[in-house]
Structure formats: C-alpha cells, structure tokens
N, C-alpha and C. Protein backbone atom coordinates (compact mmCIF):
# COMPACT_ATOMS: atom_id res chain seq x y z
N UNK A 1 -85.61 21.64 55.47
CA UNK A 1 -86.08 23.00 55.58
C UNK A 1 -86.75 23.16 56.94
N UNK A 2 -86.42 23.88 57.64
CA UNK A 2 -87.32 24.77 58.79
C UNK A 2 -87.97 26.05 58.85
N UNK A 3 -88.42 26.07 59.97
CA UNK A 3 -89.28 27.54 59.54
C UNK A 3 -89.04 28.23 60.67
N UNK A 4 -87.99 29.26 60.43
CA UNK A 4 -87.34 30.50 61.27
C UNK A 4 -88.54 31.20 61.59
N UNK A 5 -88.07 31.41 62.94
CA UNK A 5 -89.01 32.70 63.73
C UNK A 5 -88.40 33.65 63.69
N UNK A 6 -88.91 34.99 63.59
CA UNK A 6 -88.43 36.64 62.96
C UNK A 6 -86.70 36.59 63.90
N UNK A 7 -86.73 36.19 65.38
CA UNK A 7 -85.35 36.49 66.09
C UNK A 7 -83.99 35.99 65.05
N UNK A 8 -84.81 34.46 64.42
CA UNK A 8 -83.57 34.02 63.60
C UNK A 8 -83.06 34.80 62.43
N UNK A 9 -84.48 34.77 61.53
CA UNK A 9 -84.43 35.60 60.38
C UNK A 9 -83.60 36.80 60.30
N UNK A 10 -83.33 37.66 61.66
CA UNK A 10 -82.96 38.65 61.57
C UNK A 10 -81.49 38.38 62.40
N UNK A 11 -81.38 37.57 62.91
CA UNK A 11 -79.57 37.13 63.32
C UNK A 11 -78.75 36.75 61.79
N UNK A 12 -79.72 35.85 61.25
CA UNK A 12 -79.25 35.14 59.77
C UNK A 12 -78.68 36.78 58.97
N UNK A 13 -79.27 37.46 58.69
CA UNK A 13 -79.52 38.36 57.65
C UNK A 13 -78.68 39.82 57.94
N UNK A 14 -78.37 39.72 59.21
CA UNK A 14 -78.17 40.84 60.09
C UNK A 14 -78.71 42.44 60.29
N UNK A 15 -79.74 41.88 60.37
CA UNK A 15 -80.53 42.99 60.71
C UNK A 15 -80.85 43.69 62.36
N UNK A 16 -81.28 44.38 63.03
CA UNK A 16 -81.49 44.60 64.31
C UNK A 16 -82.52 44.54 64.86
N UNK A 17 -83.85 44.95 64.12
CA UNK A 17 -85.01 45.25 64.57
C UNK A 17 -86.04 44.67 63.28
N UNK A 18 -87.44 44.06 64.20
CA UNK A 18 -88.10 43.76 63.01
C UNK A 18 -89.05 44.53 62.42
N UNK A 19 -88.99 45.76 62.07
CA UNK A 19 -89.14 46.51 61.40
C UNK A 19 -88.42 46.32 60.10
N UNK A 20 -87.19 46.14 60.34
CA UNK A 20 -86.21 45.98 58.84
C UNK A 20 -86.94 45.07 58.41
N UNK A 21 -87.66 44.27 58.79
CA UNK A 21 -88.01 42.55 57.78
C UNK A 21 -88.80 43.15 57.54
N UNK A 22 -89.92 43.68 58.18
CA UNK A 22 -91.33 43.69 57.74
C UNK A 22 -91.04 45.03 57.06
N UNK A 23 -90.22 46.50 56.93
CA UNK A 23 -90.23 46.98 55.77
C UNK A 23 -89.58 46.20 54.69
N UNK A 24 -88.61 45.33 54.53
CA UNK A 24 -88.60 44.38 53.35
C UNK A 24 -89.59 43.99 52.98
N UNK A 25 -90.58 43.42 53.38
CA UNK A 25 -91.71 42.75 52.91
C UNK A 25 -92.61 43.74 52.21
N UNK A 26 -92.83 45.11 53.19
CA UNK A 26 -93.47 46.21 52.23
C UNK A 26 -93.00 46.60 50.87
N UNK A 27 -91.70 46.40 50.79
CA UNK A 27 -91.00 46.56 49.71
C UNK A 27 -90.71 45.55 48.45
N UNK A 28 -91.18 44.52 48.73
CA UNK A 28 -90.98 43.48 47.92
C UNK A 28 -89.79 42.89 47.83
N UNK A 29 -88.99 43.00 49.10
CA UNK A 29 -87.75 42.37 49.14
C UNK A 29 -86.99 41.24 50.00
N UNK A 30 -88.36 40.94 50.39
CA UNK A 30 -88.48 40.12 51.94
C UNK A 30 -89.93 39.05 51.10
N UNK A 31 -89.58 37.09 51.72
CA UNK A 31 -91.17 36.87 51.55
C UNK A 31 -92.23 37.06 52.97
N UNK A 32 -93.13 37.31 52.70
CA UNK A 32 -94.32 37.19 53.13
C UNK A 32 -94.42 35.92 54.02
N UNK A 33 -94.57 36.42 55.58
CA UNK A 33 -94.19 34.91 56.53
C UNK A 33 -95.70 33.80 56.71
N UNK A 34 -95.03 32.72 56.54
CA UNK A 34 -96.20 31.73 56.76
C UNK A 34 -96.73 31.53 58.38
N UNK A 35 -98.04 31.61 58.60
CA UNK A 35 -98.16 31.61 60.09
C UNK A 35 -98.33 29.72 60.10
N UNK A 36 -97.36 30.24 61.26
CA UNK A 36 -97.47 28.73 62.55
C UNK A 36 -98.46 28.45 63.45
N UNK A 37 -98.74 29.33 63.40
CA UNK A 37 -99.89 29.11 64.99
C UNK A 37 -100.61 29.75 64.96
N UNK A 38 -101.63 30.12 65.86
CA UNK A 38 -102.83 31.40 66.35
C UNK A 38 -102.14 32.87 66.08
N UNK A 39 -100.97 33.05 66.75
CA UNK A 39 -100.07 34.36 66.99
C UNK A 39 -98.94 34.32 66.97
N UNK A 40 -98.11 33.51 65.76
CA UNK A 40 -96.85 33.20 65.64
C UNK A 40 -96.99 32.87 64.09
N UNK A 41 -95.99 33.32 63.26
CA UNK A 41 -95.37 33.35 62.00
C UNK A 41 -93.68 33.06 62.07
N UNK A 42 -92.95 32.41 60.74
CA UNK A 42 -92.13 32.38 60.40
C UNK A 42 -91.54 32.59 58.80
N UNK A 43 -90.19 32.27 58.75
CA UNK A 43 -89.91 32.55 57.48
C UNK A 43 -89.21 30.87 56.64
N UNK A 44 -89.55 29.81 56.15
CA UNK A 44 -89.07 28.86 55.18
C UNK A 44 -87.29 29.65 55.67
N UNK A 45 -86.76 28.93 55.66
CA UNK A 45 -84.98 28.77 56.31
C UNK A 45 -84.04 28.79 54.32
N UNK A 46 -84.85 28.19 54.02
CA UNK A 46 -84.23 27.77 52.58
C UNK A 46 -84.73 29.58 52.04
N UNK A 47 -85.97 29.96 52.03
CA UNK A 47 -86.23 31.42 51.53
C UNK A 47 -85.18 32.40 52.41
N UNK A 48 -85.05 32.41 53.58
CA UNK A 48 -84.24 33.21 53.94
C UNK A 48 -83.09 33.33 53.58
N UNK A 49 -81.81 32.00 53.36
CA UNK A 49 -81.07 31.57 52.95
C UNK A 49 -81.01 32.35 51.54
N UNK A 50 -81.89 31.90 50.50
CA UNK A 50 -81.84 32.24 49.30
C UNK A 50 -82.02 33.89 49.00
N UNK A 51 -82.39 34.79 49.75
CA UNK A 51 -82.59 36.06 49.92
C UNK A 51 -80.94 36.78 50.51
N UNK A 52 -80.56 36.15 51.25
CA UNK A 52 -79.29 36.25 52.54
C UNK A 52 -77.86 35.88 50.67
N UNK A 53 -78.12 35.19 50.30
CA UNK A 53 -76.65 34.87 49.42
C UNK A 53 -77.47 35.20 47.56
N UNK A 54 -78.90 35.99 47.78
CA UNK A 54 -78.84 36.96 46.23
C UNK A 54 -77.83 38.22 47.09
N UNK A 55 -78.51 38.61 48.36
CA UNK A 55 -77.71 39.58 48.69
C UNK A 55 -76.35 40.19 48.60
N UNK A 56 -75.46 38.66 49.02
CA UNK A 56 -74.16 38.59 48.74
C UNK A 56 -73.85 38.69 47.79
N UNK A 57 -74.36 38.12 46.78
CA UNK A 57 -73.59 37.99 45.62
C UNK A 57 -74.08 39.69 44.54
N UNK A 58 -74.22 40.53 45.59
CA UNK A 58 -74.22 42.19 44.96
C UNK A 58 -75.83 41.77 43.76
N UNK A 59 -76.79 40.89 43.70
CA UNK A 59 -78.02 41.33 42.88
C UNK A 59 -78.42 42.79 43.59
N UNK A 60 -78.98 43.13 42.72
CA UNK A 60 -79.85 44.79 42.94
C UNK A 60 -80.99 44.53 43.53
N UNK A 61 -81.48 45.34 44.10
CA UNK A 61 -82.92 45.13 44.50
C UNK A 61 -84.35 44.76 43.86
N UNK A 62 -83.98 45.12 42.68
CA UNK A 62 -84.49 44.71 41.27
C UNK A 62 -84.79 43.03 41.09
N UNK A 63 -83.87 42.52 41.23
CA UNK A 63 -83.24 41.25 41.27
C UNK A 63 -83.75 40.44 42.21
N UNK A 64 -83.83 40.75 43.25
CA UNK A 64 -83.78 40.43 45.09
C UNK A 64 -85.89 40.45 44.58
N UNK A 65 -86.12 41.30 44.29
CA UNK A 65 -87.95 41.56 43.94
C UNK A 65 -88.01 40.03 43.27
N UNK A 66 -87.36 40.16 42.35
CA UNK A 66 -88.18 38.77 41.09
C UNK A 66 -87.89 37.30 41.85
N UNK A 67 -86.30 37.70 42.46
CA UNK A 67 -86.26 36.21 43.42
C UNK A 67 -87.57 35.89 44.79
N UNK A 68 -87.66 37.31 45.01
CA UNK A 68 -88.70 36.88 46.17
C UNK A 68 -90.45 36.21 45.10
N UNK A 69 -90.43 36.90 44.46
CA UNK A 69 -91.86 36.18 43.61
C UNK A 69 -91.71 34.77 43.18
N UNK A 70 -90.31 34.31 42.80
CA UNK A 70 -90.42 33.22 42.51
C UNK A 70 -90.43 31.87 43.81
N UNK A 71 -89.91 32.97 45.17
CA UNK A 71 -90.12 32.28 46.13
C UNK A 71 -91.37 31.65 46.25
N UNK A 72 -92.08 32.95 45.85
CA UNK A 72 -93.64 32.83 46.51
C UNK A 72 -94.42 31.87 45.84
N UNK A 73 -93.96 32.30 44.38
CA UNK A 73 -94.24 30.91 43.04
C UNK A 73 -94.67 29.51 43.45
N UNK A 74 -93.06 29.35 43.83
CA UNK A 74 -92.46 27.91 44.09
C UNK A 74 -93.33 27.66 45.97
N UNK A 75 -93.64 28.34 46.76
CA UNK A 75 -94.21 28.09 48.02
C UNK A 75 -95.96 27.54 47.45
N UNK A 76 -96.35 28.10 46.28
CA UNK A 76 -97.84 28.21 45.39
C UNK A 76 -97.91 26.47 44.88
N UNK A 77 -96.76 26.33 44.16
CA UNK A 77 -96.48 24.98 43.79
C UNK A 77 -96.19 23.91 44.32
N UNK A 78 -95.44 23.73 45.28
CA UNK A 78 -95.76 22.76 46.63
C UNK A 78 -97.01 22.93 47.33
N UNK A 79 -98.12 23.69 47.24
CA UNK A 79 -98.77 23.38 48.02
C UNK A 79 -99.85 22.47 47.16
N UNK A 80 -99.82 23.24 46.16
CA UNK A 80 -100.69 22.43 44.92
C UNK A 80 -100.20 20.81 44.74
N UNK A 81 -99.22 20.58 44.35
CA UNK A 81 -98.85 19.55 44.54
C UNK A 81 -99.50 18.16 46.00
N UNK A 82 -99.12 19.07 47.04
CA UNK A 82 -99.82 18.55 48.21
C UNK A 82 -101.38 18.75 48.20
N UNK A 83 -102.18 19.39 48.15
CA UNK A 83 -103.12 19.11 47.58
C UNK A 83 -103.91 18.48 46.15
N UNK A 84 -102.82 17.81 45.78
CA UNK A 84 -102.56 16.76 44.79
C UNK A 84 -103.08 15.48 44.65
N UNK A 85 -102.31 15.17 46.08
CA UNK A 85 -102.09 13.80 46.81
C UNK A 85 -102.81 13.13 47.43
C-alpha cells in the first residue's frame, strides 16, 4: 500500500480538479485524507483503488457511502492494533 497525493488520486479516478475529491469527501463518497506532513495529505492507494472499482462495478452512491465508512472502520482498526504492539 502507498499513500497517493491528491495529483494521483485524481489521474487514478479521473477526475480534473480537486474540488471533485474534496466535494466527494463532503459527500461521503470519498475517504477523508491522512496527513503526511506539516502541509501535505494523501489518500491509502488500496482506499482509492477500492472506491475507483465499487465505482465500476455500477454500486450507487448509497453503496460507495457504506464502503467509504468501512474504509474508515478498517483505517480505526489497524491503528488500534498498532497501538497494540
């Protein structure tokens, strides 16, 4: 797994402008980016991925919502885990 910066996220997904991501995210259809640095964020490559082929495969937006929560779930649960250890 890597962690896409918004230019990729939005080549991957085909979008133009990042506005489209970040209104996904207002919308609950996009996850919520993890920051890298002081003034830099990205998006988990595997979440984008998994957002990019519910898409394909025609889920509703409906659909695309509950997958992004369980993204967020499962991002909740690895960390716990690592703070486990």
């Amino acid at each position: 797994m890597a962690i896409w910066r918004i230019e990729r996220c939005k080549d991957e997904a085909g979008y133009r402008s990042h506005a489209s991501i970040y209104g996904l995210i207002r919308v609950g259809l996009w996850t919520q980016p993890v920051k890298i640095g002081e003034r830099s964020s990205g998006w988990p490559s595997d979440e984008v991925q998994a957002i990019n082929a519910a898409r394909i495969a025609g889920q509703t937006d409906e659909q695309i919502r509950e997958l992004v929560k369980q993204l967020h779930a499962r991002r909740a649960a690895k960390l716990a885990v690592l703070m486990a250890d």
